[in-house]
N, C-alpha and C. Protein backbone atom coordinates (compact mmCIF):
# COMPACT_ATOMS: atom_id res chain seq x y z
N UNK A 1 0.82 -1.19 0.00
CA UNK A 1 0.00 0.00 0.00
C UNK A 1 0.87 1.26 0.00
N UNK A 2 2.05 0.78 0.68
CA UNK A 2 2.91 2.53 0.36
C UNK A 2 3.03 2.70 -0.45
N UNK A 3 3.66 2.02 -1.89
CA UNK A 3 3.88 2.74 -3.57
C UNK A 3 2.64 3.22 -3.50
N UNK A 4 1.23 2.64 -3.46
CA UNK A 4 -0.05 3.42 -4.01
C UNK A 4 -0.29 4.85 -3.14
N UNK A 5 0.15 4.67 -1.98
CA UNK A 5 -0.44 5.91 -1.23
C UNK A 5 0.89 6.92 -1.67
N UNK A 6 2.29 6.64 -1.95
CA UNK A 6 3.07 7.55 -2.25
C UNK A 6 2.35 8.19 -4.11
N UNK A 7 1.94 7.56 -4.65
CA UNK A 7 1.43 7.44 -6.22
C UNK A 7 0.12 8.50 -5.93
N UNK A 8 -0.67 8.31 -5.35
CA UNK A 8 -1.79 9.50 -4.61
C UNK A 8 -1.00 10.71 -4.56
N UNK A 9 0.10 10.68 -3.84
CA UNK A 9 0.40 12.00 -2.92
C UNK A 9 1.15 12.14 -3.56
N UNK A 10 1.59 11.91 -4.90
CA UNK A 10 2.27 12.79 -6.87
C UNK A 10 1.50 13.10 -7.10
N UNK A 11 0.04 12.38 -7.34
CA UNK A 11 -0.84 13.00 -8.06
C UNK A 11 -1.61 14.25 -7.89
N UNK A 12 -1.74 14.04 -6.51
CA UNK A 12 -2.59 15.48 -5.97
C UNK A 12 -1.40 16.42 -5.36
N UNK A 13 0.18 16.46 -5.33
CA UNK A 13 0.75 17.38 -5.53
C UNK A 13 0.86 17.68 -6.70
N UNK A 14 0.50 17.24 -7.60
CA UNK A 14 0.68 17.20 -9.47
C UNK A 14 -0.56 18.24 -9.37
N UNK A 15 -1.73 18.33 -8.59
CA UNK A 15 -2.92 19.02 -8.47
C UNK A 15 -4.15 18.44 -9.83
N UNK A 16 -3.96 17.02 -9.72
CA UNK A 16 -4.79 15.80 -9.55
C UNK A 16 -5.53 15.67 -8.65
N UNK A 17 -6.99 15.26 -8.49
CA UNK A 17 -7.71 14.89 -7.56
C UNK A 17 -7.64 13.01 -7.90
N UNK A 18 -6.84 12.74 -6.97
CA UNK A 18 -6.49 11.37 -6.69
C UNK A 18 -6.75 10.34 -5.50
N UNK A 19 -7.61 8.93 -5.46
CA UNK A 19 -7.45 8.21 -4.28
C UNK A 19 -7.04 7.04 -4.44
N UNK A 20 -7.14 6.34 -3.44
CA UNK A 20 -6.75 4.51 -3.74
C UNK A 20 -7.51 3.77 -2.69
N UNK A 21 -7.68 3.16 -3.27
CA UNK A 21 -8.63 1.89 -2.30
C UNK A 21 -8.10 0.72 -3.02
N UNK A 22 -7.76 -0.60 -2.13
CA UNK A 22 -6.93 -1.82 -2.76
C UNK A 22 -8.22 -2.50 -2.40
N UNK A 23 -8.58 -3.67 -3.02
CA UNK A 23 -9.15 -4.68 -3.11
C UNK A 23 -8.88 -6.23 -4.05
N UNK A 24 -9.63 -6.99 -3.40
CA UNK A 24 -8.98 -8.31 -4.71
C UNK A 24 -10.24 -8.03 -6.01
N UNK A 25 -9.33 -7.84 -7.04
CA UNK A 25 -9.97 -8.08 -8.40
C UNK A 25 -10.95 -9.12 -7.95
N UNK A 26 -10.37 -10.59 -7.87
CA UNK A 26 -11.01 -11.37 -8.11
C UNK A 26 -12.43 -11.60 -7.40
N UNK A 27 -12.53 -11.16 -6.19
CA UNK A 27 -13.97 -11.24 -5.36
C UNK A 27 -15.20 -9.86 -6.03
N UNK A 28 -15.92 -10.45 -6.83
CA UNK A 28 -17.03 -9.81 -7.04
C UNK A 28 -17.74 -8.51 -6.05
N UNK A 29 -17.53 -9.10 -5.06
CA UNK A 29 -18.24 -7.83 -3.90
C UNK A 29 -17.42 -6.97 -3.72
N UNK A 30 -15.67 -7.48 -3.61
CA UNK A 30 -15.09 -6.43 -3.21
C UNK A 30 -14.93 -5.18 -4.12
N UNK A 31 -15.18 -5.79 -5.52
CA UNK A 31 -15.01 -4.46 -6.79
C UNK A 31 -16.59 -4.09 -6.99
N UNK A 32 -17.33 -4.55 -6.17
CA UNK A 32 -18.42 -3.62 -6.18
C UNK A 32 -18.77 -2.98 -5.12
N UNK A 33 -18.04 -2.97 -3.61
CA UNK A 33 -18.07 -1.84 -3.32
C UNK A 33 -16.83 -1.21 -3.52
N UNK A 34 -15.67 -0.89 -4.23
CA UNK A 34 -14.83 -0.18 -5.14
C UNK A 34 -16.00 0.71 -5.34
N UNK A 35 -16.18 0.28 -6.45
CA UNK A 35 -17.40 0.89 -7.50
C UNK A 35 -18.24 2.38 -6.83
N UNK A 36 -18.80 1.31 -5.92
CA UNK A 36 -19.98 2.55 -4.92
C UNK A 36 -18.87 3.16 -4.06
N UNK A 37 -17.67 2.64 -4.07
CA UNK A 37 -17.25 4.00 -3.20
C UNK A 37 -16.81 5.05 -4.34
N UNK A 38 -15.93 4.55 -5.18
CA UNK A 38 -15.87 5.26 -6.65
C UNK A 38 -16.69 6.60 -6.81
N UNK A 39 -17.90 6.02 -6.57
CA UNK A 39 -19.36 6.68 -7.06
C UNK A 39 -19.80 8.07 -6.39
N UNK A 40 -19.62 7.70 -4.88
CA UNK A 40 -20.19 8.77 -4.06
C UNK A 40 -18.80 9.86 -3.65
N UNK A 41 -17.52 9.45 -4.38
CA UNK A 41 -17.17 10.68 -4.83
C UNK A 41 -17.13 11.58 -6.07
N UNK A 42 -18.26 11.02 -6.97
CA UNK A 42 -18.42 11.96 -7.70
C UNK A 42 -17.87 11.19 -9.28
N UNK A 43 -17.96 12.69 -10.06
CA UNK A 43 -17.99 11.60 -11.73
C UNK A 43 -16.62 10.84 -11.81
N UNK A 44 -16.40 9.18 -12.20
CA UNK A 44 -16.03 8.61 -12.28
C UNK A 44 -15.14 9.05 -13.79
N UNK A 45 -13.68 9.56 -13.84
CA UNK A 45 -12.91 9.94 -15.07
C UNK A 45 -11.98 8.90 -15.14
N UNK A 46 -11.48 7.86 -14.51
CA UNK A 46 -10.18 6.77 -14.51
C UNK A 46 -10.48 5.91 -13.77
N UNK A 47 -10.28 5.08 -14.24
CA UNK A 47 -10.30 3.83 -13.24
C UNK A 47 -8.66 2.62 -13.65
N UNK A 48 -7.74 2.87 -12.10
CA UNK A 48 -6.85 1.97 -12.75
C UNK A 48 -6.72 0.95 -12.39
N UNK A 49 -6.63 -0.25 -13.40
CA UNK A 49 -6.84 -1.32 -12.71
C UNK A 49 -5.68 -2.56 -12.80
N UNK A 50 -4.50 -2.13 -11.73
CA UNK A 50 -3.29 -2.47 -12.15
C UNK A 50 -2.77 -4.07 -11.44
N UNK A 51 -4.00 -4.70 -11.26
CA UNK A 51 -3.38 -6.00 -11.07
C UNK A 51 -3.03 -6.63 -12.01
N UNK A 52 -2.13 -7.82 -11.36
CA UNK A 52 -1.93 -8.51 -12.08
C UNK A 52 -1.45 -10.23 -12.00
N UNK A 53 -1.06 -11.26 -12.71
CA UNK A 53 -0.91 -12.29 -12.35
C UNK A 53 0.22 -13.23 -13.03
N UNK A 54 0.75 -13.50 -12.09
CA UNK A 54 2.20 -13.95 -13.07
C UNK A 54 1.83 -15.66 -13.06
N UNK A 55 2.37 -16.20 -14.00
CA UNK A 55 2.13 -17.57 -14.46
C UNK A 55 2.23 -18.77 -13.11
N UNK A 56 3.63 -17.51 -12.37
CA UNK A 56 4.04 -18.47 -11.39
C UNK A 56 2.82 -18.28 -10.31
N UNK A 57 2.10 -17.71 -9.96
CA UNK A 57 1.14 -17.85 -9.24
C UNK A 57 -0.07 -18.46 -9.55
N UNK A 58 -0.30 -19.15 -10.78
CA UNK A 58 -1.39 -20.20 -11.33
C UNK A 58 -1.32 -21.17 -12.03
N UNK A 59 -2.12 -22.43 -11.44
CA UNK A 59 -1.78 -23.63 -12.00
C UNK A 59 -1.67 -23.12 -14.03
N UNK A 60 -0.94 -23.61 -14.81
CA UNK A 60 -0.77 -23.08 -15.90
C UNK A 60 -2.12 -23.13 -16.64
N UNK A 61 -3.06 -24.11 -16.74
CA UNK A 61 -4.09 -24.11 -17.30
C UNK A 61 -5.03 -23.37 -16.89
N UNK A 62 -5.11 -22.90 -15.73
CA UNK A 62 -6.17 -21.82 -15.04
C UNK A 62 -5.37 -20.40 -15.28
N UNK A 63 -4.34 -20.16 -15.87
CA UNK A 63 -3.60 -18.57 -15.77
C UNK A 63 -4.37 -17.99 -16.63
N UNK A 64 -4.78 -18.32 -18.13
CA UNK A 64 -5.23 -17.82 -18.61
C UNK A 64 -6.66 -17.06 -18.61
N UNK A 65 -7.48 -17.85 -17.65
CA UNK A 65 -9.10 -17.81 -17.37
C UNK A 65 -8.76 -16.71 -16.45
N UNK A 66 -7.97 -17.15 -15.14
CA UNK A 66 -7.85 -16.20 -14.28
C UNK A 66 -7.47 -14.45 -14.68
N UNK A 67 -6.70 -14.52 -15.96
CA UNK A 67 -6.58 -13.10 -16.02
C UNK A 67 -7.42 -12.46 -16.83
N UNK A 68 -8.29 -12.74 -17.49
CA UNK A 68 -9.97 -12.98 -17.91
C UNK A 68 -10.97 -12.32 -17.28
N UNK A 69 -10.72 -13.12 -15.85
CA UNK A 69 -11.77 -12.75 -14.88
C UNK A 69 -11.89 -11.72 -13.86
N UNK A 70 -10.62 -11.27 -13.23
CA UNK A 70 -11.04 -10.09 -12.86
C UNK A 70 -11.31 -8.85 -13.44
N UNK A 71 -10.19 -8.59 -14.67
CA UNK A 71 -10.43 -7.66 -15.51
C UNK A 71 -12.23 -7.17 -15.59
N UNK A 72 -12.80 -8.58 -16.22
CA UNK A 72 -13.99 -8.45 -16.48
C UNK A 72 -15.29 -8.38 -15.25
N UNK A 73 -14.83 -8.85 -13.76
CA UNK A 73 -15.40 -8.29 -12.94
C UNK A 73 -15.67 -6.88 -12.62
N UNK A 74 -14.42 -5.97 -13.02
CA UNK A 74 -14.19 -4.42 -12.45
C UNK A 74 -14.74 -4.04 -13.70
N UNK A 75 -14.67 -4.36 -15.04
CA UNK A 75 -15.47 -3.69 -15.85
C UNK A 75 -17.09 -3.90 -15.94
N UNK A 76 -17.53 -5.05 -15.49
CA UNK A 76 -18.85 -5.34 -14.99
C UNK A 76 -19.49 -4.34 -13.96
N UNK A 77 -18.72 -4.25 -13.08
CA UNK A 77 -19.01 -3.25 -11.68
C UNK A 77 -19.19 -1.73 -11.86
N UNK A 78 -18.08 -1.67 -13.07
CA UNK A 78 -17.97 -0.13 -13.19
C UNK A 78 -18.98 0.32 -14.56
N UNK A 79 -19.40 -0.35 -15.06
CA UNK A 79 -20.22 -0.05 -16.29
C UNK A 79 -21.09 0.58 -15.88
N UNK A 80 -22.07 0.86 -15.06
CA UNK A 80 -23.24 1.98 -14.98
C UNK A 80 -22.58 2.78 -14.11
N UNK A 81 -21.80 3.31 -13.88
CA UNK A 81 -21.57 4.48 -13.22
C UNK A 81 -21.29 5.79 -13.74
């Protein structure tokens, strides 16, 4: 969490309005409340979504599905906002 909170505090000395909230891609609820917290600060201009998954962390036949699926959770979540 420190690179992200140091990455905040460039941006809004950059005079960016910047936050961070970490969650797992992969759990459905947790990128939907992302989302609604997203929301109730106001219009949604970026969303970054910088996970990621290296081979060595998945059985090889599941790496591919897995990086599939969260992507497409946070874009699921974030689509009506």
């Amino acid at each position: 969490m420190a690179k992200l909170e140091r990455a905040v505090t460039e941006l809004q000395e950059a005079g960016y309005e910047a936050y961070a909230k970490t969650c797992d891609t992969s759990v459905r609820s947790q990128v939907q409340e992302l989302a609604a917290y997203a929301a109730e600060l106001g219009e949604i201009k970026n969303v970054i979504h910088a996970a990621g998954l290296s081979p060595a962390m998945a059985i090889l036949r599941n790496c591919s599905a897995s990086m599939h699926w969260a992507p497409s959770i946070s874009i699921r979540s974030f689509q009506n906002i």
